[in-house]
C-alpha atoms as a PDB file:
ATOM      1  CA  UNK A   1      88.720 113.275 146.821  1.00  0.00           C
ATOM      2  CA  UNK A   2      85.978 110.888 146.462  1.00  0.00           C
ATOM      3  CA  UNK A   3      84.318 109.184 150.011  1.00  0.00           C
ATOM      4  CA  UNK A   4      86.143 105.799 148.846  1.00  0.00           C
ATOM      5  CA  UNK A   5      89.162 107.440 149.153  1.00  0.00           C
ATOM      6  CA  UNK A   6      88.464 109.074 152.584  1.00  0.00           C
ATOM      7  CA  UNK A   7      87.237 105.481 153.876  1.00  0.00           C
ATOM      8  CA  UNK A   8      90.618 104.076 152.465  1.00  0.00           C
ATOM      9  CA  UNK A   9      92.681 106.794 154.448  1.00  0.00           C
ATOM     10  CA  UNK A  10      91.244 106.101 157.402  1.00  0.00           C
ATOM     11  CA  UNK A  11      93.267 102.248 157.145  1.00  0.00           C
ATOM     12  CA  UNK A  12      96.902 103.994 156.388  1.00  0.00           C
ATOM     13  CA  UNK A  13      96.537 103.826 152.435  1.00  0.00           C
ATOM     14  CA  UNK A  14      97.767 107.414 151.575  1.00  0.00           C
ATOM     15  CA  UNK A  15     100.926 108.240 150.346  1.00  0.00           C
ATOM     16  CA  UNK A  16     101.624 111.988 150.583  1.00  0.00           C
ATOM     17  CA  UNK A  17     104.556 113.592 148.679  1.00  0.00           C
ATOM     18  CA  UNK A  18     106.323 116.999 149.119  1.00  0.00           C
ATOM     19  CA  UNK A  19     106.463 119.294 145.441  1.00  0.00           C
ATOM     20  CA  UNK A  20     109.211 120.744 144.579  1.00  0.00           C
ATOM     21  CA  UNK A  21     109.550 124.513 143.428  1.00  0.00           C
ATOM     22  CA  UNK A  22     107.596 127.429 143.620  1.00  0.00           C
ATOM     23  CA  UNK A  23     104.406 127.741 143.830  1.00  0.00           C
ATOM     24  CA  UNK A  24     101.056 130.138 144.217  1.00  0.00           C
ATOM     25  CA  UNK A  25     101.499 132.723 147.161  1.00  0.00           C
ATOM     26  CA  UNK A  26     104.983 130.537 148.193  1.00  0.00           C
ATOM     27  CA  UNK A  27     102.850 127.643 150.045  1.00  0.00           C
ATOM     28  CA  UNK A  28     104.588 124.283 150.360  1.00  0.00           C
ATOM     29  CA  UNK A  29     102.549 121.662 147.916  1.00  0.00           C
ATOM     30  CA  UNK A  30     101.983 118.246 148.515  1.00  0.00           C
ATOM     31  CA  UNK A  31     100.761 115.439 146.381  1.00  0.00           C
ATOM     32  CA  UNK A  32      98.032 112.862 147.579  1.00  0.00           C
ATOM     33  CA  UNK A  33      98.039 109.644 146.079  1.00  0.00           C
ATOM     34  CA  UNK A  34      96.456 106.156 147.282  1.00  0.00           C
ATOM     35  CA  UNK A  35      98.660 103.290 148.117  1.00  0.00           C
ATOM     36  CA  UNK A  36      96.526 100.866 145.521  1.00  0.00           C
ATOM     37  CA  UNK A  37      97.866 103.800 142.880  1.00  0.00           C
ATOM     38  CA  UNK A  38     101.331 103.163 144.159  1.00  0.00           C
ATOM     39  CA  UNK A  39     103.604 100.267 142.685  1.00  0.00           C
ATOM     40  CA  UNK A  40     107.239 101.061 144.155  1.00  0.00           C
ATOM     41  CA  UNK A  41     108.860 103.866 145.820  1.00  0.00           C
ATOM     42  CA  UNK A  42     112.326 104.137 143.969  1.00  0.00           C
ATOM     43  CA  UNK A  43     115.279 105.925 145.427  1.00  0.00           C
ATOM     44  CA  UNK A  44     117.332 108.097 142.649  1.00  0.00           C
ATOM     45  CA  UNK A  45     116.957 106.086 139.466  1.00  0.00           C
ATOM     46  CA  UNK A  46     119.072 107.350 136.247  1.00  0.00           C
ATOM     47  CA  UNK A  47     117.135 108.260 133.046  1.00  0.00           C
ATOM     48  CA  UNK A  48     117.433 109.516 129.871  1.00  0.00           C
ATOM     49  CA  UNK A  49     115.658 112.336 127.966  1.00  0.00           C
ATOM     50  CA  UNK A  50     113.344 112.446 125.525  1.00  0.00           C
ATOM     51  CA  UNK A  51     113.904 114.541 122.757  1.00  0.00           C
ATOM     52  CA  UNK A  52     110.679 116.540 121.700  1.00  0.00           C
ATOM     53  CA  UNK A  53     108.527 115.166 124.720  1.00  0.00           C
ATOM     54  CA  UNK A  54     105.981 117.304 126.432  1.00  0.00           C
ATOM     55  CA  UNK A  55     108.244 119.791 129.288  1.00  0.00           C
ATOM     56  CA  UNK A  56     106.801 117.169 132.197  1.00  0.00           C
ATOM     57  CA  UNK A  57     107.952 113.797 130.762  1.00  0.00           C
ATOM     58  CA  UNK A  58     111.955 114.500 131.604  1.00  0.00           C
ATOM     59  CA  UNK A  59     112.856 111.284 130.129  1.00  0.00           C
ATOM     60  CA  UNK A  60     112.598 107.593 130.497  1.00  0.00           C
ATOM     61  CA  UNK A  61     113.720 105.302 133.260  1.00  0.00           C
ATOM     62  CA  UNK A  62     114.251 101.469 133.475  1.00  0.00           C
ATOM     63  CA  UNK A  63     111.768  99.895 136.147  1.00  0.00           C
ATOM     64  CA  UNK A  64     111.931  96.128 136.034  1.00  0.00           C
ATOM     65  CA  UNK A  65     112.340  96.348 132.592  1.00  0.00           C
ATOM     66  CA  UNK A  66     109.990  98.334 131.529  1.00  0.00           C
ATOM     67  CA  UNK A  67     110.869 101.471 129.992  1.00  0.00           C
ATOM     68  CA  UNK A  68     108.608 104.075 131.901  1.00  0.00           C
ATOM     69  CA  UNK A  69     108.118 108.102 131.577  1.00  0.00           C
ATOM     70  CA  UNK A  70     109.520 110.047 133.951  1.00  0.00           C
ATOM     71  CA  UNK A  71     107.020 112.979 134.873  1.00  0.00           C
ATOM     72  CA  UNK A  72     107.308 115.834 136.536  1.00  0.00           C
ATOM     73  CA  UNK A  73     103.891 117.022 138.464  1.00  0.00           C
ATOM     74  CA  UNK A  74     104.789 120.299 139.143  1.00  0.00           C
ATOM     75  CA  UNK A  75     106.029 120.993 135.560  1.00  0.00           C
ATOM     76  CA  UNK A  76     102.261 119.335 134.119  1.00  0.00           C
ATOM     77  CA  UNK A  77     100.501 121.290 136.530  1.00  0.00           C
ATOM     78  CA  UNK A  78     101.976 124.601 135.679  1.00  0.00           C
ATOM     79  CA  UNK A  79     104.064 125.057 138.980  1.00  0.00           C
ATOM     80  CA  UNK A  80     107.986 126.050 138.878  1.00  0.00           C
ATOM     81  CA  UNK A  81     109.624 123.428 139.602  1.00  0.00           C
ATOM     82  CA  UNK A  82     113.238 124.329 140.617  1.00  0.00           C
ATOM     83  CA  UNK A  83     115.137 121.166 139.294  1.00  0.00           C
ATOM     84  CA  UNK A  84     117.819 121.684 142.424  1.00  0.00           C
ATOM     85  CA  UNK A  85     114.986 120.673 144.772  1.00  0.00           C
ATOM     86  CA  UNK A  86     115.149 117.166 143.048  1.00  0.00           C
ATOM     87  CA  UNK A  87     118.154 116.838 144.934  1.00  0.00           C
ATOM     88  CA  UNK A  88     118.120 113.509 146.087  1.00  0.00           C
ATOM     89  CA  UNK A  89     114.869 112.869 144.102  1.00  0.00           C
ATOM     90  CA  UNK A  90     112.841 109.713 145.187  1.00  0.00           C
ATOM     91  CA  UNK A  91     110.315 108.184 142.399  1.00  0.00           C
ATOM     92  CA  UNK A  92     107.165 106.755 142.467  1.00  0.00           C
ATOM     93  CA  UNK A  93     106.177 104.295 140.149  1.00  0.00           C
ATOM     94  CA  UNK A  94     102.260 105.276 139.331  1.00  0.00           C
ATOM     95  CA  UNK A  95      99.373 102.719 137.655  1.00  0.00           C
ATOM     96  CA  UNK A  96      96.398 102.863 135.832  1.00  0.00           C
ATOM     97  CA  UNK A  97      94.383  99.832 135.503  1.00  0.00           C
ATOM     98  CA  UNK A  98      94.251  98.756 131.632  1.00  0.00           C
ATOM     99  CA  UNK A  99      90.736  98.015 130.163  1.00  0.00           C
ATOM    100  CA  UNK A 100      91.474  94.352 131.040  1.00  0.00           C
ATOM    101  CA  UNK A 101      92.693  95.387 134.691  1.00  0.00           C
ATOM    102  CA  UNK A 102      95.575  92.735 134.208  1.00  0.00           C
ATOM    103  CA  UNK A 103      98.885  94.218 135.494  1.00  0.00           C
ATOM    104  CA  UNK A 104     100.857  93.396 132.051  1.00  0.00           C
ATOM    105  CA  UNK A 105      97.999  96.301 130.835  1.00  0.00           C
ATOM    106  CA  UNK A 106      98.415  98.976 133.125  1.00  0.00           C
ATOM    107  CA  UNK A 107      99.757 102.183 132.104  1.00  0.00           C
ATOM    108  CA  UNK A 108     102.858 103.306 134.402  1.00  0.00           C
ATOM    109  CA  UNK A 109     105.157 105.842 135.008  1.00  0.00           C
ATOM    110  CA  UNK A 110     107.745 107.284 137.212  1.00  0.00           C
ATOM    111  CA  UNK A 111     106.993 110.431 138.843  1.00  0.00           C
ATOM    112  CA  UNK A 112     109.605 112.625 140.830  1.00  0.00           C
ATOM    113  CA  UNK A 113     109.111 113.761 143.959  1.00  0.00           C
ATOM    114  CA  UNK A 114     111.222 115.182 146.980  1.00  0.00           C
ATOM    115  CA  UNK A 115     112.648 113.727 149.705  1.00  0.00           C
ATOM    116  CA  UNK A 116     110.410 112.944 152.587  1.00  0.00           C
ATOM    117  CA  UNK A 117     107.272 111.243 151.811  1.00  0.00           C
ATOM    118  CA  UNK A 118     105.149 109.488 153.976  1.00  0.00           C
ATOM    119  CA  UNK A 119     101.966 107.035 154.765  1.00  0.00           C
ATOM    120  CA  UNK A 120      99.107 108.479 156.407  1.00  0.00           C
ATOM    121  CA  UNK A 121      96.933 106.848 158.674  1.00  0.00           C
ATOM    122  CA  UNK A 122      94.256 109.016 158.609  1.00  0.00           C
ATOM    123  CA  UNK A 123      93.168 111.556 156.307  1.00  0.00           C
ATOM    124  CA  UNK A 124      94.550 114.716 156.821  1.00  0.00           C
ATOM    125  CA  UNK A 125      91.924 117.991 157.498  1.00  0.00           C
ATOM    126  CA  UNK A 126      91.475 119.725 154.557  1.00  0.00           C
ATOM    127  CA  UNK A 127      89.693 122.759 153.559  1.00  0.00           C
ATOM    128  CA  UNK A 128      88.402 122.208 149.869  1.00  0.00           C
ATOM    129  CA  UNK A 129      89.510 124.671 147.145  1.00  0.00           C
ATOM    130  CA  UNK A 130      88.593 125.681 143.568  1.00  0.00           C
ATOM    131  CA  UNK A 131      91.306 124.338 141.602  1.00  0.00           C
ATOM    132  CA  UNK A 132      90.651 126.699 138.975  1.00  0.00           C
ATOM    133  CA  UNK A 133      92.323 129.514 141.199  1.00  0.00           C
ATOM    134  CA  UNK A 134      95.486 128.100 140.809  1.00  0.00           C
ATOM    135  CA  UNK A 135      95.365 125.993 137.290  1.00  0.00           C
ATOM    136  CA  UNK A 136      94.401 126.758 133.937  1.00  0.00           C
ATOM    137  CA  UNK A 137      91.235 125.594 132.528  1.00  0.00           C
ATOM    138  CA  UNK A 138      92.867 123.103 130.616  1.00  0.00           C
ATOM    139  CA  UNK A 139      95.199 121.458 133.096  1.00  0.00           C
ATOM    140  CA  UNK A 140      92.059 120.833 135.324  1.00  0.00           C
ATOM    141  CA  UNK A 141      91.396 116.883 134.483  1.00  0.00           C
ATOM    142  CA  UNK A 142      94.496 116.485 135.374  1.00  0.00           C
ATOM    143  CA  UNK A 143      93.021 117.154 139.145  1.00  0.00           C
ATOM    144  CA  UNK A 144      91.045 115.103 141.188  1.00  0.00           C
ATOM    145  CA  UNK A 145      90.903 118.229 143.616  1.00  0.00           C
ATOM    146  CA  UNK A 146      93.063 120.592 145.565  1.00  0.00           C
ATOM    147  CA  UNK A 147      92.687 121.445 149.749  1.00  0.00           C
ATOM    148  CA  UNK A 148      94.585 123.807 152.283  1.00  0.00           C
ATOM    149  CA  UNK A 149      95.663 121.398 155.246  1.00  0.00           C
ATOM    150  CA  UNK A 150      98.453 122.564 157.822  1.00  0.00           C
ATOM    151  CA  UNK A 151     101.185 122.346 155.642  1.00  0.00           C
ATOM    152  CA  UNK A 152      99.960 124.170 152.767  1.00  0.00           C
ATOM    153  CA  UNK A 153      98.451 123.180 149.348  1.00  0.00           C
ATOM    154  CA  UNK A 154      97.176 119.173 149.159  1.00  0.00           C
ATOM    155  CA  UNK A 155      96.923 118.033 145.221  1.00  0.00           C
ATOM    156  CA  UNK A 156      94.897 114.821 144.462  1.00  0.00           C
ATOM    157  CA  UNK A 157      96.055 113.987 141.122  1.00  0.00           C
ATOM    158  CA  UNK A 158      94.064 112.648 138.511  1.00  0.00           C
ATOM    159  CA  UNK A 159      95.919 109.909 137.218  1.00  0.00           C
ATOM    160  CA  UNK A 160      93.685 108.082 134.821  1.00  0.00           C
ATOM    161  CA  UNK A 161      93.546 111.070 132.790  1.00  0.00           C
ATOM    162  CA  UNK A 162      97.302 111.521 133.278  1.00  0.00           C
ATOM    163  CA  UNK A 163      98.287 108.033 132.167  1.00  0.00           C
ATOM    164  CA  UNK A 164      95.646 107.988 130.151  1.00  0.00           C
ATOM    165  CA  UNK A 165      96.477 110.100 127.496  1.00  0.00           C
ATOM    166  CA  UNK A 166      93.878 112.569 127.527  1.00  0.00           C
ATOM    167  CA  UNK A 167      95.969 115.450 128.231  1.00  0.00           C
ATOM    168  CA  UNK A 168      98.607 115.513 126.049  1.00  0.00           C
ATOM    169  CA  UNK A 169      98.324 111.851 124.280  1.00  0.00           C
ATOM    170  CA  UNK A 170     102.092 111.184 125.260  1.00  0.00           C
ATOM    171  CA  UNK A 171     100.380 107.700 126.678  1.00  0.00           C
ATOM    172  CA  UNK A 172      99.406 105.223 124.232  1.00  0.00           C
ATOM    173  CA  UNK A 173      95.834 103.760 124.928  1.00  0.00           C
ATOM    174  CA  UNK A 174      94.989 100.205 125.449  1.00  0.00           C
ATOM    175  CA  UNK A 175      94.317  98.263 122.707  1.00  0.00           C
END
């Protein structure tokens, strides 16, 4: 996590959300994102599958509209996610700013999380860790960077090379 994103903790801009599944040595993992990465929080929203999509993308769901991918963190990152812990899944819907920046260009998609996450105020203390200990070499752009805090494992995700194609080039480009 960059300093901008420390400074932006520190006004209640973080949205942390539990994992789900199992993961390295049995730790609890949370994801980090910012709030100005965060359109919507969704309760359960239906979707349908993709046939032949990457394992992550479990389908597609309707958000305003817009058909969106429906990703699974845990399953990108290489964790086990254990699809019974999505009981009572919540969504977030994720953004990356297009080349123009205009919203009708940003990249989105719905990504399931747990019950039970929150808005920090303040950053949490972390203890910085090699990401390459828990993730293959080639899931690590996918990473901002990974911490111990309290309550386990803390994920930054990297999601303008998520949304951005680079990893799997299930997301289109702009044009």
């Amino acid at each position: 996590m960059d300093v901008r994103e420390y400074k932006s903790a520190s006004s209640g801009s973080l949205i942390l959300a539990p994992a789900v599944g199992v993961f390295a040595q049995g730790e609890p993992v949370w994801f980090l994102f910012g709030i100005s990465q965060v359109e919507d929080i969704l309760g359960s929203l239906a979707f349908s599958e993709v046939p032949f999509a990457p394992a992550y993308v479990g389908g597609l769901g309707d958000w305003r509209g817009l058909a969106l991918p429906v990703l699974s963190l845990e399953t990108l990152l290489g964790f086990a996610p254990d699809e019974a812990g999505y009981g009572g899944t919540r969504m977030l819907v994720v953004r990356k700013a297009g080349l123009s920046g205009e919203p009708e260009n940003w990249n989105r998609a719905l990504v399931r999380i747990a019950p039970g996450a929150r808005l920090l105020g303040s950053a949490p203390r972390t203890e910085p860790l090699g990401a390459g200990a828990y993730l293959e070499a080639s899931l690590l752009p996918a990473v901002k960077g990974m911490y111990r805090w309290e309550e386990g494992l803390l994920v930054v995700p990297h999601l303008e090379h998520i949304l951005g194609g680079e990893l799997s080039g299930v997301f289109s480009h702009d044009t």
